[in-house]
PDB file of N, CA and C in Angstrom:
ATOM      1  N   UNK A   1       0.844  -1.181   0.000  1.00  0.00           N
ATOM      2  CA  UNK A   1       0.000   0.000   0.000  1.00  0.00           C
ATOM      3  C   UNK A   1       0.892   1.248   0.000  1.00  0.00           C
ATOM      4  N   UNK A   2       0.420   2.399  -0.820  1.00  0.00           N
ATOM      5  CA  UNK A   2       1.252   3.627  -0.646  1.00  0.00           C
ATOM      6  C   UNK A   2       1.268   4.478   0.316  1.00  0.00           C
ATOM      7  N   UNK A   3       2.114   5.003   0.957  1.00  0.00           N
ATOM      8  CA  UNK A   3       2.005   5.679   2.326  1.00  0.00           C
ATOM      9  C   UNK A   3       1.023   7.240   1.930  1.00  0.00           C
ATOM     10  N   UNK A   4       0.371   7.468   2.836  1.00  0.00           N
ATOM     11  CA  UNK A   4      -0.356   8.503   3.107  1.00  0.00           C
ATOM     12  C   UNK A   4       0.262   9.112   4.409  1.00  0.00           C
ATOM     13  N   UNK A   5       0.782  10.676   4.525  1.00  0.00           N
ATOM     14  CA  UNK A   5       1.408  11.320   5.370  1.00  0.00           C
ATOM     15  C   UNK A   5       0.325  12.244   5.576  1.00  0.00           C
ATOM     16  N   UNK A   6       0.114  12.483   7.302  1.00  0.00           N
ATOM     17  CA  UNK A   6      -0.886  13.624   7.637  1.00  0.00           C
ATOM     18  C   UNK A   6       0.532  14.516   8.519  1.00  0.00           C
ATOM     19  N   UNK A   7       0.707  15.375   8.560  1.00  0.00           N
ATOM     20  CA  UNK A   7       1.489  16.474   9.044  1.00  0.00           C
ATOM     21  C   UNK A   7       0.630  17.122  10.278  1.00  0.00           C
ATOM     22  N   UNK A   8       1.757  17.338  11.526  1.00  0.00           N
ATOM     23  CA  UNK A   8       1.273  17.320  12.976  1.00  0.00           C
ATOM     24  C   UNK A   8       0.497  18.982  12.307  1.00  0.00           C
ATOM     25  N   UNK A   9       0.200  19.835  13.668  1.00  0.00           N
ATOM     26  CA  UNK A   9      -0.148  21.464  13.732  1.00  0.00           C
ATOM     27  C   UNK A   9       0.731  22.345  13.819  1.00  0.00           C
ATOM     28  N   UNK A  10       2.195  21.276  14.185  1.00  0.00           N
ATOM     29  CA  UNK A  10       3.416  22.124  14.431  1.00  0.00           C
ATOM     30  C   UNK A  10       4.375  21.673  13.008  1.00  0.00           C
ATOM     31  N   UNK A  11       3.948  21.253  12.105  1.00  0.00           N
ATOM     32  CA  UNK A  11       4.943  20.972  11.118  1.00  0.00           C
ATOM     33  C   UNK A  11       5.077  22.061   9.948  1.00  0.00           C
ATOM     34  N   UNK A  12       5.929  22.449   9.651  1.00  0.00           N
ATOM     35  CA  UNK A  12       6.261  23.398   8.211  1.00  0.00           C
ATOM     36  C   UNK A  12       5.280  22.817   7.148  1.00  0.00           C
ATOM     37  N   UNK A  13       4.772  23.955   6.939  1.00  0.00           N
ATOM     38  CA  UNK A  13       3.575  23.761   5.906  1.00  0.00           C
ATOM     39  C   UNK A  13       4.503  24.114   4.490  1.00  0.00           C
ATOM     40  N   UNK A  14       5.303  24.448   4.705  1.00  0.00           N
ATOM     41  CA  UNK A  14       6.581  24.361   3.639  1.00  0.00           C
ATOM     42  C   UNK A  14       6.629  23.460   2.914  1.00  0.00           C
ATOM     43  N   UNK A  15       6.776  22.592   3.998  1.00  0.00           N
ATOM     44  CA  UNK A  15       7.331  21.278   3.519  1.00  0.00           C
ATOM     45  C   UNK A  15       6.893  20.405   2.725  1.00  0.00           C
ATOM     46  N   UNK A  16       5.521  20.135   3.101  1.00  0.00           N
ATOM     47  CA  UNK A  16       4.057  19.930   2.446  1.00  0.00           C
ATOM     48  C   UNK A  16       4.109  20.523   1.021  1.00  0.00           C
ATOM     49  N   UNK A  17       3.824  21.819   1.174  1.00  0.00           N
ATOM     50  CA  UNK A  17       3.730  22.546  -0.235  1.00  0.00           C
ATOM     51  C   UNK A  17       4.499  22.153  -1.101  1.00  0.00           C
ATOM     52  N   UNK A  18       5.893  21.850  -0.681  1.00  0.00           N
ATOM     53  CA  UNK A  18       7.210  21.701  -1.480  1.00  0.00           C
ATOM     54  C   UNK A  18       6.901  20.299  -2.376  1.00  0.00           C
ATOM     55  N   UNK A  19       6.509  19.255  -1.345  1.00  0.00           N
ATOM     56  CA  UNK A  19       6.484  17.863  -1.839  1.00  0.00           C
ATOM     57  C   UNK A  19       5.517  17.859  -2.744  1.00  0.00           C
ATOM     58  N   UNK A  20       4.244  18.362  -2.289  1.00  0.00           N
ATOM     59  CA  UNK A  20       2.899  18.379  -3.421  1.00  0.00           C
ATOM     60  C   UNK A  20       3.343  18.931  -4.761  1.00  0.00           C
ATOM     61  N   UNK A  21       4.258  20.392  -4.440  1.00  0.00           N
ATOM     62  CA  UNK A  21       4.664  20.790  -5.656  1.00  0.00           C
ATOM     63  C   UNK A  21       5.357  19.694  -6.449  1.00  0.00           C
ATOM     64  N   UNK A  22       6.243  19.038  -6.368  1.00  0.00           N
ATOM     65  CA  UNK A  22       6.871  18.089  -7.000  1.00  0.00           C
ATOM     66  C   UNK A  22       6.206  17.404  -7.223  1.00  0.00           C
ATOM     67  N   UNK A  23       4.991  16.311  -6.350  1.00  0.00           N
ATOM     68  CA  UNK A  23       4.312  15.004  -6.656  1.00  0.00           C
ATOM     69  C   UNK A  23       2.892  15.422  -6.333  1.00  0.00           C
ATOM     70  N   UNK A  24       2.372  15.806  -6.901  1.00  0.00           N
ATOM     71  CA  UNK A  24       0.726  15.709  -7.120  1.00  0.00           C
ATOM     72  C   UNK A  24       0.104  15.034  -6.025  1.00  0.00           C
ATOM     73  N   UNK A  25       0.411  13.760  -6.653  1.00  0.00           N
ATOM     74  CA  UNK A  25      -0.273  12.384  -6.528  1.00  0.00           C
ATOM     75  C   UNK A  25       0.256  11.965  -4.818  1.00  0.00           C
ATOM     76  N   UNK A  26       0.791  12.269  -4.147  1.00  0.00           N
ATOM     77  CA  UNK A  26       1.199  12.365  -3.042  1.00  0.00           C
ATOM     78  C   UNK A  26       0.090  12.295  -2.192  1.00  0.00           C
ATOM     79  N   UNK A  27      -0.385  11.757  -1.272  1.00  0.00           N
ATOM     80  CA  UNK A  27      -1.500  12.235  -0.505  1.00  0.00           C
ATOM     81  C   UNK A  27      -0.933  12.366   0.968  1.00  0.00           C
ATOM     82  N   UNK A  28      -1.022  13.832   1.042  1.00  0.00           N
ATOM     83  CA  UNK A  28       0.435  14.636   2.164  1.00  0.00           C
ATOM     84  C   UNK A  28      -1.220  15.690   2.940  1.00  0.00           C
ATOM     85  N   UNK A  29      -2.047  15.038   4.077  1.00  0.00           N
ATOM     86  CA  UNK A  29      -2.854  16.368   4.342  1.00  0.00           C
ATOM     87  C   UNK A  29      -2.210  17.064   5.465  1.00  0.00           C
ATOM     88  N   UNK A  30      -2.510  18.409   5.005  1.00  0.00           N
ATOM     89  CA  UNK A  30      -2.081  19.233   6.372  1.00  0.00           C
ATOM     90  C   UNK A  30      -3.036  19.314   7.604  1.00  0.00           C
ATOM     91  N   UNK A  31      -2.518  19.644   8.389  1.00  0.00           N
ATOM     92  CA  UNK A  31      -3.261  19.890   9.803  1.00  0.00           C
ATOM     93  C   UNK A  31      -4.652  20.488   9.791  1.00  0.00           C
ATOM     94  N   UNK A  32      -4.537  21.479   8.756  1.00  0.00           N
ATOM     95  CA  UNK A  32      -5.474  22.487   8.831  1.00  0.00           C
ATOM     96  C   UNK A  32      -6.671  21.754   7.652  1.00  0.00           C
ATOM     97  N   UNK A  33      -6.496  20.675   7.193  1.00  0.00           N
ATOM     98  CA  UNK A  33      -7.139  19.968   6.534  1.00  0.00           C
ATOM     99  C   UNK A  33      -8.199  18.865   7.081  1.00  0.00           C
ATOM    100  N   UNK A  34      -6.897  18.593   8.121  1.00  0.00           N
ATOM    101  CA  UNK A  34      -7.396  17.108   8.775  1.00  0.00           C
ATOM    102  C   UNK A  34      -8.182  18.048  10.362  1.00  0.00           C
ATOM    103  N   UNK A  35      -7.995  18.954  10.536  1.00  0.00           N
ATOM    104  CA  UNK A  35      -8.783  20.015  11.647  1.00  0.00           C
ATOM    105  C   UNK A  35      -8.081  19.691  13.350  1.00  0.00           C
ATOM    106  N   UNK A  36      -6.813  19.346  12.751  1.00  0.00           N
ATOM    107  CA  UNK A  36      -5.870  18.958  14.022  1.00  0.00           C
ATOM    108  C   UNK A  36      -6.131  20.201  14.984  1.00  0.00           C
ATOM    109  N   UNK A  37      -6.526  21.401  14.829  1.00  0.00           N
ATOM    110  CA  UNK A  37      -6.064  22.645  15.507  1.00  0.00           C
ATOM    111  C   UNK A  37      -6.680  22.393  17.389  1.00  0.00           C
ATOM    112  N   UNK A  38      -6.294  22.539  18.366  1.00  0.00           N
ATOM    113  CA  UNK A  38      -6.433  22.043  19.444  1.00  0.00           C
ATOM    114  C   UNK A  38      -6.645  20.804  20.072  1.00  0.00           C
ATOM    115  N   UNK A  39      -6.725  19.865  19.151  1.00  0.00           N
ATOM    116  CA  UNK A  39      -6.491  18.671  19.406  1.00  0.00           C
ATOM    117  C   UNK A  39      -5.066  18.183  20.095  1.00  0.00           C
ATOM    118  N   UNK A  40      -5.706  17.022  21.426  1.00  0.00           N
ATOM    119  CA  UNK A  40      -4.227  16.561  21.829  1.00  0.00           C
ATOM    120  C   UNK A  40      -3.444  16.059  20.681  1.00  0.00           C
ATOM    121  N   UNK A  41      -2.062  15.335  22.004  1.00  0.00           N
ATOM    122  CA  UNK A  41      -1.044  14.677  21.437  1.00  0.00           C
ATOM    123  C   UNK A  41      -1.890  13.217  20.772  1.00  0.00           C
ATOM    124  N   UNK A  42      -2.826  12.483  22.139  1.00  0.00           N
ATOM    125  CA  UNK A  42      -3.420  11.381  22.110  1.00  0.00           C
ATOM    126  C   UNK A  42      -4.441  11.453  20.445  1.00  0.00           C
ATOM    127  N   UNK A  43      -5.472  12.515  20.620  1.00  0.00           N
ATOM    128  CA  UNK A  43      -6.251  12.564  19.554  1.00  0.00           C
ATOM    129  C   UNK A  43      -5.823  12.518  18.396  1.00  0.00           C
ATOM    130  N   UNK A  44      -4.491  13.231  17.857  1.00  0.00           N
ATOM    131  CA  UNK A  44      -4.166  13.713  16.499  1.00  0.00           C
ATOM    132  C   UNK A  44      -3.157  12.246  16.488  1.00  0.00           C
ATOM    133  N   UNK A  45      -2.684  11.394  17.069  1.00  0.00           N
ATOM    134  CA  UNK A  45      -2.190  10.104  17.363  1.00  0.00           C
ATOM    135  C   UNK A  45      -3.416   9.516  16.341  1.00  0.00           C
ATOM    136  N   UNK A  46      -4.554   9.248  17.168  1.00  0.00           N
ATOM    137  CA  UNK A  46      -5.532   8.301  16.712  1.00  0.00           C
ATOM    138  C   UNK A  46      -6.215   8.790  15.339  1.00  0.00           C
ATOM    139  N   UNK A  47      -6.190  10.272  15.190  1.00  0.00           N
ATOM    140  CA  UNK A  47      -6.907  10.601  13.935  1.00  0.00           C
ATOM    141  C   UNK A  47      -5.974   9.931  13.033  1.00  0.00           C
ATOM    142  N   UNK A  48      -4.904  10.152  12.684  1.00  0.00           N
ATOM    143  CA  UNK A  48      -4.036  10.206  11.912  1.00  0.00           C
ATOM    144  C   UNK A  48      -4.157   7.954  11.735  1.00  0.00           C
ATOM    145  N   UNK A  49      -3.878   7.372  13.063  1.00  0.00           N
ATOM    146  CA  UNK A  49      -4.200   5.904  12.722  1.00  0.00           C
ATOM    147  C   UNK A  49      -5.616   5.635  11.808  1.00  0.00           C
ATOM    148  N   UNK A  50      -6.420   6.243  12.123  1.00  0.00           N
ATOM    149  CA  UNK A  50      -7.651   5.536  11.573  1.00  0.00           C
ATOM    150  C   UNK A  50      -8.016   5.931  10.452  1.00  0.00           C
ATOM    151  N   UNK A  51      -7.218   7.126   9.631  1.00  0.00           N
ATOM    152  CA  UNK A  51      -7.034   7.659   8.652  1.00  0.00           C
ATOM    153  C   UNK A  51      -5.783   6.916   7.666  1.00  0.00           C
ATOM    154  N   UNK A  52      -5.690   5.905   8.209  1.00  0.00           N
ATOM    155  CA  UNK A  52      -4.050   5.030   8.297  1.00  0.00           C
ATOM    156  C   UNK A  52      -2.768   6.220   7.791  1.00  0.00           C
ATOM    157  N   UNK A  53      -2.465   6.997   8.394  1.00  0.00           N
ATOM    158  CA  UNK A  53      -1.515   8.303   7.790  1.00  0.00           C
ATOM    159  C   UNK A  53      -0.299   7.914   8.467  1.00  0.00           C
ATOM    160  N   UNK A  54       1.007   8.066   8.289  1.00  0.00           N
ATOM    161  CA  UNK A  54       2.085   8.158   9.338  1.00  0.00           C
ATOM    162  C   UNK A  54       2.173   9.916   9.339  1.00  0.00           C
ATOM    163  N   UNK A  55       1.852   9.840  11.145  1.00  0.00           N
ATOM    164  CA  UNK A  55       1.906  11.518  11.257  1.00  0.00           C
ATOM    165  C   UNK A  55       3.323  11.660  11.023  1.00  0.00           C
ATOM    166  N   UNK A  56       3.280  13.350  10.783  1.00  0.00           N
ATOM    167  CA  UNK A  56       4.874  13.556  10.324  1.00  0.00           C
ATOM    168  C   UNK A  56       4.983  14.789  11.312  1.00  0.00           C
ATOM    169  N   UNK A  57       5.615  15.207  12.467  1.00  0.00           N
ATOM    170  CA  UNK A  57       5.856  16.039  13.359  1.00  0.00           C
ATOM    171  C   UNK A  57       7.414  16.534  13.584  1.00  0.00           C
ATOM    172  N   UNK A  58       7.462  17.815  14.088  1.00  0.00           N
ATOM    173  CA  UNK A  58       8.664  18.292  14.358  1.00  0.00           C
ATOM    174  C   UNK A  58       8.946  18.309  16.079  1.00  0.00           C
ATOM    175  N   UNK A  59       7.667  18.078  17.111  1.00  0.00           N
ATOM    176  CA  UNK A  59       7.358  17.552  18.301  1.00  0.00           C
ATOM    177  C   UNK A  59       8.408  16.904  18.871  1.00  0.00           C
ATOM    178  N   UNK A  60       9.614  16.470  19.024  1.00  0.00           N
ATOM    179  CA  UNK A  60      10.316  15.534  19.721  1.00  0.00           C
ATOM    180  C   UNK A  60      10.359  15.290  20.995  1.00  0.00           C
ATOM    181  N   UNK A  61       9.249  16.160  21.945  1.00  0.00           N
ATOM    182  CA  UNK A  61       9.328  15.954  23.546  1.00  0.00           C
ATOM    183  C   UNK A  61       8.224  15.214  23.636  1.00  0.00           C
ATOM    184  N   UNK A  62       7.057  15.534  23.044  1.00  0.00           N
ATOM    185  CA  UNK A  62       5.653  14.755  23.529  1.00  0.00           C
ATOM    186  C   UNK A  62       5.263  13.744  22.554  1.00  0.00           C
ATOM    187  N   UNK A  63       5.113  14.128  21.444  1.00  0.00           N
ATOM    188  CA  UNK A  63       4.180  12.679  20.642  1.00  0.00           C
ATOM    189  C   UNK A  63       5.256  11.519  20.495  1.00  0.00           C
ATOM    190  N   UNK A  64       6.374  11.534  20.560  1.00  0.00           N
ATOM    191  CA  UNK A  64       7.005  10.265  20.679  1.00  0.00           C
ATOM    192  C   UNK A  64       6.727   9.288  22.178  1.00  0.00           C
ATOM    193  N   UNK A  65       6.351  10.117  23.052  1.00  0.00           N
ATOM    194  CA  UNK A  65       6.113   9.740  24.450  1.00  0.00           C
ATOM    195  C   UNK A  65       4.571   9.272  24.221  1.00  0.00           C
ATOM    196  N   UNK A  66       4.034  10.014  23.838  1.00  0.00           N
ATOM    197  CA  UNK A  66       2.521   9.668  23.471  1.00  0.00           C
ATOM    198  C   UNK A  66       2.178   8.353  22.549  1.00  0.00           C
ATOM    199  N   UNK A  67       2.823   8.465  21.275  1.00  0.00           N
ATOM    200  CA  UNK A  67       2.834   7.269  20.354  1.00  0.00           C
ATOM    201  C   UNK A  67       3.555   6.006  21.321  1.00  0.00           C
ATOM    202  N   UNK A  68       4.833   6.273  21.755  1.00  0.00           N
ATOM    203  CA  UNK A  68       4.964   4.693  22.636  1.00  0.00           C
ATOM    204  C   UNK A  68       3.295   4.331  23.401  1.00  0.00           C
ATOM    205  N   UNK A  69       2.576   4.802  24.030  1.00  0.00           N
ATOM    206  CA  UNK A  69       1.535   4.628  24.913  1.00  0.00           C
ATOM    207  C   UNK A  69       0.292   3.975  23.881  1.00  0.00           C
ATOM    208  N   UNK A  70       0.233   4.922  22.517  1.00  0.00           N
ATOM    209  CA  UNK A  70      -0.356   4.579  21.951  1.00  0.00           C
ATOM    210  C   UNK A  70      -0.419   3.099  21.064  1.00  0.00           C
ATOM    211  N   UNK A  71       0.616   2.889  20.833  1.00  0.00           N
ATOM    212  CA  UNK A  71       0.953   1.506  20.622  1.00  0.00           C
ATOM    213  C   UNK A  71       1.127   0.209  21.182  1.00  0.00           C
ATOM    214  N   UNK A  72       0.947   0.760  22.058  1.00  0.00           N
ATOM    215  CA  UNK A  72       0.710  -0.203  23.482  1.00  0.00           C
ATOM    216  C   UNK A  72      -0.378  -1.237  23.720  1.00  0.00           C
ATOM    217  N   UNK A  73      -1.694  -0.149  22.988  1.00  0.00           N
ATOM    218  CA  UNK A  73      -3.057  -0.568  22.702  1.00  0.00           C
ATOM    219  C   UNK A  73      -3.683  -0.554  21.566  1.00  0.00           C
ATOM    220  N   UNK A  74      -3.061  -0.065  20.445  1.00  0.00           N
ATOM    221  CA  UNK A  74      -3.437  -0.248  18.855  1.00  0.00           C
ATOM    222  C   UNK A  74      -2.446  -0.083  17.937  1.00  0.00           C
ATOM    223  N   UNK A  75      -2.921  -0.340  16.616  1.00  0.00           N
ATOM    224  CA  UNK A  75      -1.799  -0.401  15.740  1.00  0.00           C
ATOM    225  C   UNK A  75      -1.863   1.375  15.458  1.00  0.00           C
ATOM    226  N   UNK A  76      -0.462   1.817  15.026  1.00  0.00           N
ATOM    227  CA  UNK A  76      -0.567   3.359  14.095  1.00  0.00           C
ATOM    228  C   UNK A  76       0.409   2.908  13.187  1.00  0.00           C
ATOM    229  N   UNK A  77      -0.335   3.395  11.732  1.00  0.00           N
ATOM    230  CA  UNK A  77       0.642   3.182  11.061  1.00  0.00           C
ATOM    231  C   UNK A  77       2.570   4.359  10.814  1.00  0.00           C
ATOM    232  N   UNK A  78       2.445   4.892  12.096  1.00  0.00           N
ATOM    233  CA  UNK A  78       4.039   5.210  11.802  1.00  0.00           C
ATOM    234  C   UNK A  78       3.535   6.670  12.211  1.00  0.00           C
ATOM    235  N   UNK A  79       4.728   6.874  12.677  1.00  0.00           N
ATOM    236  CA  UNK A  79       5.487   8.418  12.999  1.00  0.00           C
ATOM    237  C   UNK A  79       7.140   9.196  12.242  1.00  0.00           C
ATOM    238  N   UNK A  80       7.127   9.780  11.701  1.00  0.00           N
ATOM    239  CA  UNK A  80       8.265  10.773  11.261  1.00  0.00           C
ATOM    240  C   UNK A  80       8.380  11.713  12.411  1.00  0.00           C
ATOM    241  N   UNK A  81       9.709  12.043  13.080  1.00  0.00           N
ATOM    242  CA  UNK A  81       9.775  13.418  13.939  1.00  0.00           C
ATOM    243  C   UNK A  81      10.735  13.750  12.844  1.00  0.00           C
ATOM    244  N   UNK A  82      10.531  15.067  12.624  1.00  0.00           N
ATOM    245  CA  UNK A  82      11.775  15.546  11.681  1.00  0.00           C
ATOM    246  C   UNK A  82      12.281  17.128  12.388  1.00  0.00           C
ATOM    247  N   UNK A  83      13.376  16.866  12.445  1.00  0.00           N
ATOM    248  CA  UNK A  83      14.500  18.325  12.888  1.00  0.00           C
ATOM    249  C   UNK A  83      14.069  19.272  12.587  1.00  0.00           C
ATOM    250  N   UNK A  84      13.548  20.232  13.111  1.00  0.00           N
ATOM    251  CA  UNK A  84      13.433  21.713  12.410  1.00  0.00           C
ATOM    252  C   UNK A  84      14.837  22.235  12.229  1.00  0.00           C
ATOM    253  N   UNK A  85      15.832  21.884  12.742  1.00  0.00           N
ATOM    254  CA  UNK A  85      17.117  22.677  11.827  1.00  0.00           C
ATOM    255  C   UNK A  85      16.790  21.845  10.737  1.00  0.00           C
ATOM    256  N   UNK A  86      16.834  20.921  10.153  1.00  0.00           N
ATOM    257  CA  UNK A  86      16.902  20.575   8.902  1.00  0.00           C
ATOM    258  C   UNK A  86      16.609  21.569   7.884  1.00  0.00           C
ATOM    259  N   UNK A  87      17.320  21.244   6.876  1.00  0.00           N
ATOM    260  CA  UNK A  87      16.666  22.349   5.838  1.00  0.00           C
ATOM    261  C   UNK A  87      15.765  21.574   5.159  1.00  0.00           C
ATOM    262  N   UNK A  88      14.830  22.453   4.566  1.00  0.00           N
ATOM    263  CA  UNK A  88      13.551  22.493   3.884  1.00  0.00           C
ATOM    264  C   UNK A  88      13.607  21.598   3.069  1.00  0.00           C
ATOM    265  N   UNK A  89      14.609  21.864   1.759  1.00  0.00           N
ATOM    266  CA  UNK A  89      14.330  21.080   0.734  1.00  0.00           C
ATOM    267  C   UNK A  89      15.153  19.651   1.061  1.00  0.00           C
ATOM    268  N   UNK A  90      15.899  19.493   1.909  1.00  0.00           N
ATOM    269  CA  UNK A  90      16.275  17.950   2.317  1.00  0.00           C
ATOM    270  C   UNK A  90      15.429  16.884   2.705  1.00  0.00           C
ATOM    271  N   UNK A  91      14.117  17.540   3.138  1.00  0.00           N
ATOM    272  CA  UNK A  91      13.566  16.708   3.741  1.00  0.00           C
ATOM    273  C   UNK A  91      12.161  16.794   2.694  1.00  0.00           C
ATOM    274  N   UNK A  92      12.023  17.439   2.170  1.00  0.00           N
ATOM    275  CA  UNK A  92      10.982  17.039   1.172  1.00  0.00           C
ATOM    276  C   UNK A  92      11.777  16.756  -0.124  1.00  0.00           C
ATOM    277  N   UNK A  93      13.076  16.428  -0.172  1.00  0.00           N
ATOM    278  CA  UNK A  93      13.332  15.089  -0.962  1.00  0.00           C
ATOM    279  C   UNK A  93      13.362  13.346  -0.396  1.00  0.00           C
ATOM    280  N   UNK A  94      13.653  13.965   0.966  1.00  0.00           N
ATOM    281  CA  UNK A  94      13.460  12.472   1.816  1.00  0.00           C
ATOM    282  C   UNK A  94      12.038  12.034   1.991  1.00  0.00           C
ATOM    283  N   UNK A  95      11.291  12.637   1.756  1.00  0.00           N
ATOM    284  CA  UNK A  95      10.268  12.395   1.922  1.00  0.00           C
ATOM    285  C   UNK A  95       9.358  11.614   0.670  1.00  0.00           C
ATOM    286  N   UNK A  96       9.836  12.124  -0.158  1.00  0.00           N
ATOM    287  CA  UNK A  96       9.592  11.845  -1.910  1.00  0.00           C
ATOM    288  C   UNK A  96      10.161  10.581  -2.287  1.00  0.00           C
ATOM    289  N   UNK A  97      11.473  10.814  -1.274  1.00  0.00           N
ATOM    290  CA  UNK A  97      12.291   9.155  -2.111  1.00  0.00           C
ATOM    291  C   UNK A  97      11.394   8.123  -0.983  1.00  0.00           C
ATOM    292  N   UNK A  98      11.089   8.192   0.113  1.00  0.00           N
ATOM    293  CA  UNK A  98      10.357   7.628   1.077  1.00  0.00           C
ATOM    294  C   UNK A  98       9.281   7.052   0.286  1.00  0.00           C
ATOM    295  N   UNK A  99       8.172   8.022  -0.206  1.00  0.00           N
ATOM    296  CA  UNK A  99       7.225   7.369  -0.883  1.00  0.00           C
ATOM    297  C   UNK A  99       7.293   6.297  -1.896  1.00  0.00           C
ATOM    298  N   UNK A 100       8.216   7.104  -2.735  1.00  0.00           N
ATOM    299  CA  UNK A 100       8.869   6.102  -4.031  1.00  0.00           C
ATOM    300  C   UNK A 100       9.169   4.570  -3.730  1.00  0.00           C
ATOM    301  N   UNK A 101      10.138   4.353  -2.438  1.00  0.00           N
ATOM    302  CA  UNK A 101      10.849   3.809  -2.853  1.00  0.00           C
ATOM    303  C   UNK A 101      10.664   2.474  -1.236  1.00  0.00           C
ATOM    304  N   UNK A 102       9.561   2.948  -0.673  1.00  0.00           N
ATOM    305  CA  UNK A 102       8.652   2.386   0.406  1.00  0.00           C
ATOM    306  C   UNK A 102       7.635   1.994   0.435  1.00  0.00           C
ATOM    307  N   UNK A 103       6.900   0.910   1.534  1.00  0.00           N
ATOM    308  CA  UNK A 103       5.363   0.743   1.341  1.00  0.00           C
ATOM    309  C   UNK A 103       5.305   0.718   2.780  1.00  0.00           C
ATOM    310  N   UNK A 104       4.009   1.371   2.853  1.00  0.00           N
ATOM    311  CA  UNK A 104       2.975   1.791   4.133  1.00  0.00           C
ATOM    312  C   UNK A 104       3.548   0.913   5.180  1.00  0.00           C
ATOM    313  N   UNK A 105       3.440  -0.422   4.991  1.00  0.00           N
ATOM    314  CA  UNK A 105       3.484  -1.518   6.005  1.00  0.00           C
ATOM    315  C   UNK A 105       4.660  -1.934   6.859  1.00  0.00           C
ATOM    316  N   UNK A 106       6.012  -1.311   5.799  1.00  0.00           N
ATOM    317  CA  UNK A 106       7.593  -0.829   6.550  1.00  0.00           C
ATOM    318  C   UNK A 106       7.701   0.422   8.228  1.00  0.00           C
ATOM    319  N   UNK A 107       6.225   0.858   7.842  1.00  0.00           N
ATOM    320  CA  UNK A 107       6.349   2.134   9.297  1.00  0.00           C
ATOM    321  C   UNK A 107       5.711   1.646  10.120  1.00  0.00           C
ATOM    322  N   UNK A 108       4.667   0.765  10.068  1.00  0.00           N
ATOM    323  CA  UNK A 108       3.665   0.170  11.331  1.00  0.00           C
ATOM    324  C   UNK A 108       4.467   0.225  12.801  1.00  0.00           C
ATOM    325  N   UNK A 109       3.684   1.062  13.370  1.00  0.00           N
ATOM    326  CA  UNK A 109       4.060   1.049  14.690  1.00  0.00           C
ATOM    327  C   UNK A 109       6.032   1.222  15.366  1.00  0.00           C
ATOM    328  N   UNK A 110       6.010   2.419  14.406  1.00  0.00           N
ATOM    329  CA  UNK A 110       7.881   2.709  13.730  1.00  0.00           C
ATOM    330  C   UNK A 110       7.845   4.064  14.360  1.00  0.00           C
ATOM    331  N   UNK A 111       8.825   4.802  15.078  1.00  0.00           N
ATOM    332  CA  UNK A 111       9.577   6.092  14.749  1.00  0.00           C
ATOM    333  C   UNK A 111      10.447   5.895  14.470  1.00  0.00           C
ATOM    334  N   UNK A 112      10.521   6.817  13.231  1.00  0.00           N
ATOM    335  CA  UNK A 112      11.858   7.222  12.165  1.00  0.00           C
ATOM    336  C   UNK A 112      11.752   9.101  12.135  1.00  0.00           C
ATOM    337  N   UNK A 113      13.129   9.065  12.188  1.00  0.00           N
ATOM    338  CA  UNK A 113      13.929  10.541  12.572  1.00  0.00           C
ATOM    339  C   UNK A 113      14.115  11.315  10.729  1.00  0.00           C
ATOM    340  N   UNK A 114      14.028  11.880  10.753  1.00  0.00           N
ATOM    341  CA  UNK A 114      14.274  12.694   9.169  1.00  0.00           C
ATOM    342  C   UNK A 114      15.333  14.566   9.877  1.00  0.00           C
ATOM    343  N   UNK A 115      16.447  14.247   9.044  1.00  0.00           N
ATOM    344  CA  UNK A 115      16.248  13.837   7.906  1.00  0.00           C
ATOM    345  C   UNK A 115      17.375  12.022   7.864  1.00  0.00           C
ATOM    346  N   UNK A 116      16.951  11.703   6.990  1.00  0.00           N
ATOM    347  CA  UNK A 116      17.909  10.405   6.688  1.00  0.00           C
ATOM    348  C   UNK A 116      19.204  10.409   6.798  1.00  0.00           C
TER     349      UNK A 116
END
């Protein structure tokens, strides 16, 4: 299956834009799409599972603490924390070769760090 990425409330909407610009066909929703805006760590966890998305966050204190808990008791298909030093366009090429060159079922219940 092809990965579907939902992006936390705190992620560069940059980044997003950048990748869509390149790949269309990408199905990358933003926060403000998926209506993350005051939603917990726990909630935007479970939206993002039942939507099967691997959230993609720049968060490294709480939703990694949250997703261990969450996995505890259901499947999610995957988490990205990615560096905000990172630069922009590094990671929406990692992200692109990710899709390409990955399937959905490699992140199940995974944190992976970006950039690569």
């Amino acid at each position: 299956m092809k990965i579907r990425f939902q992006a936390d409330a705190d992620f560069n909407e940059d980044i997003v834009a950048g990748v869509l610009r390149r790949l269309p066909e990408i199905d990358f929703q933003t926060a403000n799409e998926a209506k993350l805006a005051r939603l917990s760590d726990p909630e935007v966890l479970a939206k993002a599972a039942a939507e099967d998305r691997i959230l993609i966050t720049h968060d490294r204190k709480t939703v990694p603490l949250y997703f261990g808990k969450f996995i505890q008791t259901q499947s999610s298909p995957g988490l990205f924390v990615v560096s905000q030093k990172a630069e922009v366009l590094r990671i929406i090429e990692d992200l692109i070769l990710i899709w390409f060159a990955s399937d959905a079922e490699e992140y199940v219940n995974s944190i992976r760090t970006l950039p690569l």
